[in-house]
N, C-alpha and C. Protein backbone atom coordinates (compact mmCIF):
# COMPACT_ATOMS: atom_id res chain seq x y z
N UNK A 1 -18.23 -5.33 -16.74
CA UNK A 1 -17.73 -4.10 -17.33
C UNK A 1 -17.77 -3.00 -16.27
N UNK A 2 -16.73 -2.13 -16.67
CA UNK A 2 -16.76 -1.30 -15.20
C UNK A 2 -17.28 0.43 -15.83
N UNK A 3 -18.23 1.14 -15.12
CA UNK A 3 -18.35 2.01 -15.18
C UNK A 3 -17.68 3.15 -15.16
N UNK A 4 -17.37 4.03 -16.32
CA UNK A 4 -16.33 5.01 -16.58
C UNK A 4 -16.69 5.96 -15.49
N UNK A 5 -15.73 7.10 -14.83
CA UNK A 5 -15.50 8.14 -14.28
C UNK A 5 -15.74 9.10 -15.38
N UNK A 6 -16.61 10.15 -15.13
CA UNK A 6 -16.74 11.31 -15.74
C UNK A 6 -15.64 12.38 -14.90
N UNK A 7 -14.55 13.06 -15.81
CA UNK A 7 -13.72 13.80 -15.80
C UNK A 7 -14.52 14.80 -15.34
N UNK A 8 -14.25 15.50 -13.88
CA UNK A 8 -14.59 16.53 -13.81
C UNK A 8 -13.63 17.07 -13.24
N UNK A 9 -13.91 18.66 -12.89
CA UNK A 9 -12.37 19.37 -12.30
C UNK A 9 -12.35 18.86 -11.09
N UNK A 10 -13.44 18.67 -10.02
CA UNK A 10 -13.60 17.85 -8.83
C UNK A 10 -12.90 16.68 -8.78
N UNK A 11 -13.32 15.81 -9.70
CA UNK A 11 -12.77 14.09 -9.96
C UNK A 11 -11.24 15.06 -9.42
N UNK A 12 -10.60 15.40 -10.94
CA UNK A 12 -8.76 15.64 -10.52
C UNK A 12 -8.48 15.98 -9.55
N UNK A 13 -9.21 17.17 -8.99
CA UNK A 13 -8.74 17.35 -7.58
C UNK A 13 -8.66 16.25 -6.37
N UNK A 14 -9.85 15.25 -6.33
CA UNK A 14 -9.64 14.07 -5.37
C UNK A 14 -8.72 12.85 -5.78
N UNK A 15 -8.61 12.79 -7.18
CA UNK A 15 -7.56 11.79 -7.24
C UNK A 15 -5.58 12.11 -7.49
N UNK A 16 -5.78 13.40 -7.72
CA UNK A 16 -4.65 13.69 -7.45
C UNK A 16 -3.75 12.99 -6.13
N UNK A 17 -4.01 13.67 -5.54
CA UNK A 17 -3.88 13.57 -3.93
C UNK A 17 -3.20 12.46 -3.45
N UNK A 18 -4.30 11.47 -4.12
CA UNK A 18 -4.33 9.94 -4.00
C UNK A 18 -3.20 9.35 -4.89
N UNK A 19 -2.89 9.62 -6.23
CA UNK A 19 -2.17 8.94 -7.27
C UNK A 19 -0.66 9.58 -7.15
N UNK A 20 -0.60 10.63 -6.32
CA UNK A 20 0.68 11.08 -6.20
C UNK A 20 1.23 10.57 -4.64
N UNK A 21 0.29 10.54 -3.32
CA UNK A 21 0.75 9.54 -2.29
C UNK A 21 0.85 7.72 -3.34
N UNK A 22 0.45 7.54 -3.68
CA UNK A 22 0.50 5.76 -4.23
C UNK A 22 1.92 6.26 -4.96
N UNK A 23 2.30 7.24 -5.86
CA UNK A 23 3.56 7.15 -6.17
C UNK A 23 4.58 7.38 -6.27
N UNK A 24 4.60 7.81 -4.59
CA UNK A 24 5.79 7.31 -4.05
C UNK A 24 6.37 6.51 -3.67
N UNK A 25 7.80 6.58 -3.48
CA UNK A 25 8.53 5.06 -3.71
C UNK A 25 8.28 4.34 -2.28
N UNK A 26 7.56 2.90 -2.64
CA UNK A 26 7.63 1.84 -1.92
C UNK A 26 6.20 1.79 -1.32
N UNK A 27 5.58 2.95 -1.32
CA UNK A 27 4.00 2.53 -0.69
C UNK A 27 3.19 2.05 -1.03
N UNK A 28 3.22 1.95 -2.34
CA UNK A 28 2.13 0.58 -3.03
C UNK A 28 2.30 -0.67 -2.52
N UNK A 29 4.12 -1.18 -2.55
CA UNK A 29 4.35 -2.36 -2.25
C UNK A 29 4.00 -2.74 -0.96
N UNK A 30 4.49 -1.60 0.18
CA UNK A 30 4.31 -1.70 1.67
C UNK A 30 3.33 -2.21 1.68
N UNK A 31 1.78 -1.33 0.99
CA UNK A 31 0.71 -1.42 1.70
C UNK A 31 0.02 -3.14 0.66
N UNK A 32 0.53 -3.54 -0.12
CA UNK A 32 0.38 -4.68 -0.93
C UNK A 32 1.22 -5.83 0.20
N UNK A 33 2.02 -5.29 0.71
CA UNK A 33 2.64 -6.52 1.33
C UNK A 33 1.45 -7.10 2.80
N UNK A 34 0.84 -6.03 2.78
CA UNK A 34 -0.04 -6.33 4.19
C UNK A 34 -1.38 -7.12 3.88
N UNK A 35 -1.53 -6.86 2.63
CA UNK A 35 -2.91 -7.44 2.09
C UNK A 35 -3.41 -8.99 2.84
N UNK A 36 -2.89 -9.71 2.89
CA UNK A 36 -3.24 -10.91 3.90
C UNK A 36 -3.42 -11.01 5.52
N UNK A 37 -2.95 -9.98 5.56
CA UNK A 37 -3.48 -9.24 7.25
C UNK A 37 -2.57 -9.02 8.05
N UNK A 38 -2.31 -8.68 9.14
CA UNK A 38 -1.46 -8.48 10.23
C UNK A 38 -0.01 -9.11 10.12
N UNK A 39 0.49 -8.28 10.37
CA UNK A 39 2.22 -8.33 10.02
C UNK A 39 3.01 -7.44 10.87
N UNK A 40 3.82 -8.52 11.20
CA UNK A 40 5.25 -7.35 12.35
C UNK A 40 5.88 -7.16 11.23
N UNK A 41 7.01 -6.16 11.35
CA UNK A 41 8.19 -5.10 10.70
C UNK A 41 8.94 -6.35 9.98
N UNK A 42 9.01 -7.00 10.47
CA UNK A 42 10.19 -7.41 10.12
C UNK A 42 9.16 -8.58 9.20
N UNK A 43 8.24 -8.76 9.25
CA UNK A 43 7.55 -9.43 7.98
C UNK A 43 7.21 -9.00 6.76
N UNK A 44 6.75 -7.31 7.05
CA UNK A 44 7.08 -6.63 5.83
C UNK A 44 8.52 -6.37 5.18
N UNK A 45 9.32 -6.06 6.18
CA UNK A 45 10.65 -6.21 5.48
C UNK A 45 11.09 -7.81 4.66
N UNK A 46 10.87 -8.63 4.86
CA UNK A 46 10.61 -9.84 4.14
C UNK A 46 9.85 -9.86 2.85
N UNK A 47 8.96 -9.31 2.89
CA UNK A 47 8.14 -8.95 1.82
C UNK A 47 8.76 -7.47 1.00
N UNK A 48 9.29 -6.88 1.37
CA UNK A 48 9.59 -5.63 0.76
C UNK A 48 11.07 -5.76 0.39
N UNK A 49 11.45 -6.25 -0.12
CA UNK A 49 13.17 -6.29 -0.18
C UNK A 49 13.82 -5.12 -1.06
N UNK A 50 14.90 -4.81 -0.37
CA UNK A 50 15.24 -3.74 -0.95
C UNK A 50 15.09 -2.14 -0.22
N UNK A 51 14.18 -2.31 0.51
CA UNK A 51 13.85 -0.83 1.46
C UNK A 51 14.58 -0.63 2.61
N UNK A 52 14.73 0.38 3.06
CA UNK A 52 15.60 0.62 4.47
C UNK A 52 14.99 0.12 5.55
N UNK A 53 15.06 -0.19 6.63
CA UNK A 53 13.81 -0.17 7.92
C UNK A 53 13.46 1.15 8.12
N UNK A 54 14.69 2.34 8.20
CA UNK A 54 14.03 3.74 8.03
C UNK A 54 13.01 4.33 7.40
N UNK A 55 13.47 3.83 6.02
CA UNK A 55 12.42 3.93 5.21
C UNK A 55 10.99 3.18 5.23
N UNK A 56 11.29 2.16 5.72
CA UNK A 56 9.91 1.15 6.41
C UNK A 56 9.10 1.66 7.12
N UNK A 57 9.72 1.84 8.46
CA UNK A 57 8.99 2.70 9.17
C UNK A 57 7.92 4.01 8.73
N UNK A 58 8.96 4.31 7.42
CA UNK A 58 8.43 5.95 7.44
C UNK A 58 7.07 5.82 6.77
N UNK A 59 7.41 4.57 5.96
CA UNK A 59 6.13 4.50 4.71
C UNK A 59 4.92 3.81 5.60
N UNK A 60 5.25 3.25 6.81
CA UNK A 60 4.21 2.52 7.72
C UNK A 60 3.24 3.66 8.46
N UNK A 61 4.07 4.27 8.87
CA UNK A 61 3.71 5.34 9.50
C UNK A 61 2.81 6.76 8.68
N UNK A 62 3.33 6.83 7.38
CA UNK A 62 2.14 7.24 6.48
C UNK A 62 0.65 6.79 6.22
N UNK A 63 1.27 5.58 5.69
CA UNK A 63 -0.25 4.77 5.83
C UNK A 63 -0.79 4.81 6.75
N UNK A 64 -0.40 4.74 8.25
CA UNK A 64 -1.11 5.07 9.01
C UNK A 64 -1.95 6.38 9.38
N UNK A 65 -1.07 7.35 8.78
CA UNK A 65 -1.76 8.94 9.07
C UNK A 65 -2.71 8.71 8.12
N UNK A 66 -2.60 8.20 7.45
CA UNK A 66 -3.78 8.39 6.17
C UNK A 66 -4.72 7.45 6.39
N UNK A 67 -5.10 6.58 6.92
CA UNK A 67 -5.73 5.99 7.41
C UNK A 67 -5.93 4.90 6.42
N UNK A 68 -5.00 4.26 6.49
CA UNK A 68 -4.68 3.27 5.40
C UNK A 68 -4.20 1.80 5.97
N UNK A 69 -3.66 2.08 7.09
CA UNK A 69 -2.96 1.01 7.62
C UNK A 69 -3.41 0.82 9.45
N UNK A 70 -3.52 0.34 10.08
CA UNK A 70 -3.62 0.20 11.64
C UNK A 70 -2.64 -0.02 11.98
N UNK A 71 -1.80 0.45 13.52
CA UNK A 71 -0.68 0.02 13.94
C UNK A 71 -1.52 -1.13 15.21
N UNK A 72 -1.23 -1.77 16.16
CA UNK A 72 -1.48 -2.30 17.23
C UNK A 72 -0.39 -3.37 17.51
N UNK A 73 -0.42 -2.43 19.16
CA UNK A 73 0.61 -3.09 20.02
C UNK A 73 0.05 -3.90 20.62
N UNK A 74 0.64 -5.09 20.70
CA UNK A 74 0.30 -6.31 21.49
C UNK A 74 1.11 -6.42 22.34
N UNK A 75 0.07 -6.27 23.79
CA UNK A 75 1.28 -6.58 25.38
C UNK A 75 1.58 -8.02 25.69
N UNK A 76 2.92 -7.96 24.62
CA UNK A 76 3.47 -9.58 25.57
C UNK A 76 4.87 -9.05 25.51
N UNK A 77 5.82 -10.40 25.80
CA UNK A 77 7.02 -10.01 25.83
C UNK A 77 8.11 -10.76 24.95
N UNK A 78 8.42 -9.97 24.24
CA UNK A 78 8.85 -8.62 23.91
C UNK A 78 7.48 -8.25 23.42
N UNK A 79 6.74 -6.76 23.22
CA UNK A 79 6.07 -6.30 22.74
C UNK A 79 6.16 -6.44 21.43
N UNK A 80 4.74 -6.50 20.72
CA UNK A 80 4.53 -7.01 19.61
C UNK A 80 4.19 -5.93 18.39
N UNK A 81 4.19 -5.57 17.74
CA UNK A 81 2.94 -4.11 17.09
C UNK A 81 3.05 -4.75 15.90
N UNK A 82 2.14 -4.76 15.48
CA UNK A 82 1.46 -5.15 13.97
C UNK A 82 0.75 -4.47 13.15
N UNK A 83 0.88 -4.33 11.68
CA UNK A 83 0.78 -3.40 10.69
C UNK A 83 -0.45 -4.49 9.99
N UNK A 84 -1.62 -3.75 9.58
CA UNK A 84 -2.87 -4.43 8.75
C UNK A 84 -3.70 -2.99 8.47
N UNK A 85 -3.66 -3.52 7.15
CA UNK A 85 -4.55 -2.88 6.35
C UNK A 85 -5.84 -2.43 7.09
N UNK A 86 -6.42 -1.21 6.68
CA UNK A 86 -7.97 -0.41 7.11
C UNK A 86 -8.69 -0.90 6.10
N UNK A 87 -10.01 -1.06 6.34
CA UNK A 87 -10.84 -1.24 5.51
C UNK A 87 -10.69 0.05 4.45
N UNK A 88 -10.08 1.30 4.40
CA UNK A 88 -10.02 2.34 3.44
C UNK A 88 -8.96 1.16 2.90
N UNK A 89 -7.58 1.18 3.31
CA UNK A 89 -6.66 0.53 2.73
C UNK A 89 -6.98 -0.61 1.63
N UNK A 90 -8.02 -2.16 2.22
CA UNK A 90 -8.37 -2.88 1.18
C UNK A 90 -9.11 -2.41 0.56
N UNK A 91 -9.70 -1.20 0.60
CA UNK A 91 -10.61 -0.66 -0.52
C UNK A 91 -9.89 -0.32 -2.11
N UNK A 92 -8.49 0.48 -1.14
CA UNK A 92 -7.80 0.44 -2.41
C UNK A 92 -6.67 -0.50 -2.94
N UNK A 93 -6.31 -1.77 -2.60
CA UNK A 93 -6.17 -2.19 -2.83
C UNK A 93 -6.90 -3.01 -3.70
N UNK A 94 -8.14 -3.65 -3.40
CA UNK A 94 -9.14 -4.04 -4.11
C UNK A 94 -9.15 -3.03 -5.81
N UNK A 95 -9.04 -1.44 -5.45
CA UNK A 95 -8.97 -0.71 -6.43
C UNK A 95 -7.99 -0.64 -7.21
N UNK A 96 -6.84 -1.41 -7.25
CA UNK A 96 -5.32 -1.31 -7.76
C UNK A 96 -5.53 -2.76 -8.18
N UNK A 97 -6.10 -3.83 -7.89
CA UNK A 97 -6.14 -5.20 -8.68
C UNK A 97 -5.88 -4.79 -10.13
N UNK A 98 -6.64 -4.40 -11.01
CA UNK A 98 -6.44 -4.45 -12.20
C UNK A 98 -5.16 -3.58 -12.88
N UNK A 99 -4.33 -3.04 -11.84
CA UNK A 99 -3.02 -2.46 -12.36
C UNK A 99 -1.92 -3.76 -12.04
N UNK A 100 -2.08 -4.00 -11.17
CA UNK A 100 -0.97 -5.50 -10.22
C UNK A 100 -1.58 -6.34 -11.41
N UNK A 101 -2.85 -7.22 -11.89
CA UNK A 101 -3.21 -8.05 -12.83
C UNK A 101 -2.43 -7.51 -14.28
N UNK A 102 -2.62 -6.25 -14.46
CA UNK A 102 -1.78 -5.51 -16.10
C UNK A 102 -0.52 -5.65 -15.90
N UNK A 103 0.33 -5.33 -14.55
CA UNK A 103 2.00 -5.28 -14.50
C UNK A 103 2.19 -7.11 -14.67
N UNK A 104 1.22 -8.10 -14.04
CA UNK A 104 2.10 -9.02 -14.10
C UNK A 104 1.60 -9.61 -15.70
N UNK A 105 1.01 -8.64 -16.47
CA UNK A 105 0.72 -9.60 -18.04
C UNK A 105 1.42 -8.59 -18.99
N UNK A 106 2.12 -7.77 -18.24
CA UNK A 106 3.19 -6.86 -19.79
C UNK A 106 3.91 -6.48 -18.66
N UNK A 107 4.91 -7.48 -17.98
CA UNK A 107 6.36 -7.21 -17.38
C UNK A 107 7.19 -6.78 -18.16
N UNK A 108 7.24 -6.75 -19.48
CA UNK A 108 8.32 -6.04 -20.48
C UNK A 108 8.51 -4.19 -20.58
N UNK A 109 6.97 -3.95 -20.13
CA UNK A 109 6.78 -2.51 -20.35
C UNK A 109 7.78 -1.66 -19.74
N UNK A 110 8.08 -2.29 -17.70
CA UNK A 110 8.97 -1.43 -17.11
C UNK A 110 10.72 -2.62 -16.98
N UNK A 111 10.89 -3.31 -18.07
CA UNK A 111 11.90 -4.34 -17.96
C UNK A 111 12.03 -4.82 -16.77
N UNK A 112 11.12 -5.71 -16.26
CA UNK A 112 10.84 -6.34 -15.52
C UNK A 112 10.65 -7.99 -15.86
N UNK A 113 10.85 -8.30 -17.38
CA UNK A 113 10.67 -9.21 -18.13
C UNK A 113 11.54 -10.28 -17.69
């Protein structure tokens, strides 16, 4: 059983922040697509279907300011850079399980059925 959050004006203020970056479009999925670890662009785009690479980029590059995601370039040739989750990142991911577990047991809610 999981221990409730006491509503305070503090609580809203820190999760705001947080629940309005998660919902925007495509950064849940981005940062869900990395969950198994290290990934070039073009593996998340595999995993993300439907997004621009512009838009890829842009949402990669968030996660990264936020310290959500790691970039690292690998010197070979062609140069490599790879996108993996921060330990903040699987934190929240770990913290979003039980929304990903609810969407895939009432797919009807957003007609996704």
């Amino acid at each position: 059983m999981t221990t409730a959050v006491k509503v305070e004006d503090h609580t809203c203020r820190a999760f705001q922040p947080a629940v309005e970056f998660l919902g925007r479009r495509w950064v849940g999925v981005v940062l869900l697509a990395g969950r198994e670890g290290a990934r070039r662009f073009g593996q998340y785009r595999q995993f993300v279907t439907g997004i621009s690479d512009r838009l890829l980029a842009q949402r990669l590059r968030e996660l990264e300011q936020h310290g959500l995601v790691e970039r690292t370039v690998v010197p070979s040739t062609p140069v490599q850079v790879l996108y993996a989750p921060t330990k903040a990142g699987l934190d929240l991911l770990d913290a979003l399980e039980p929304l990903i577990a609810w969407s895939l047991r009432h797919p009807e809610v957003f007609g996704n059925d």
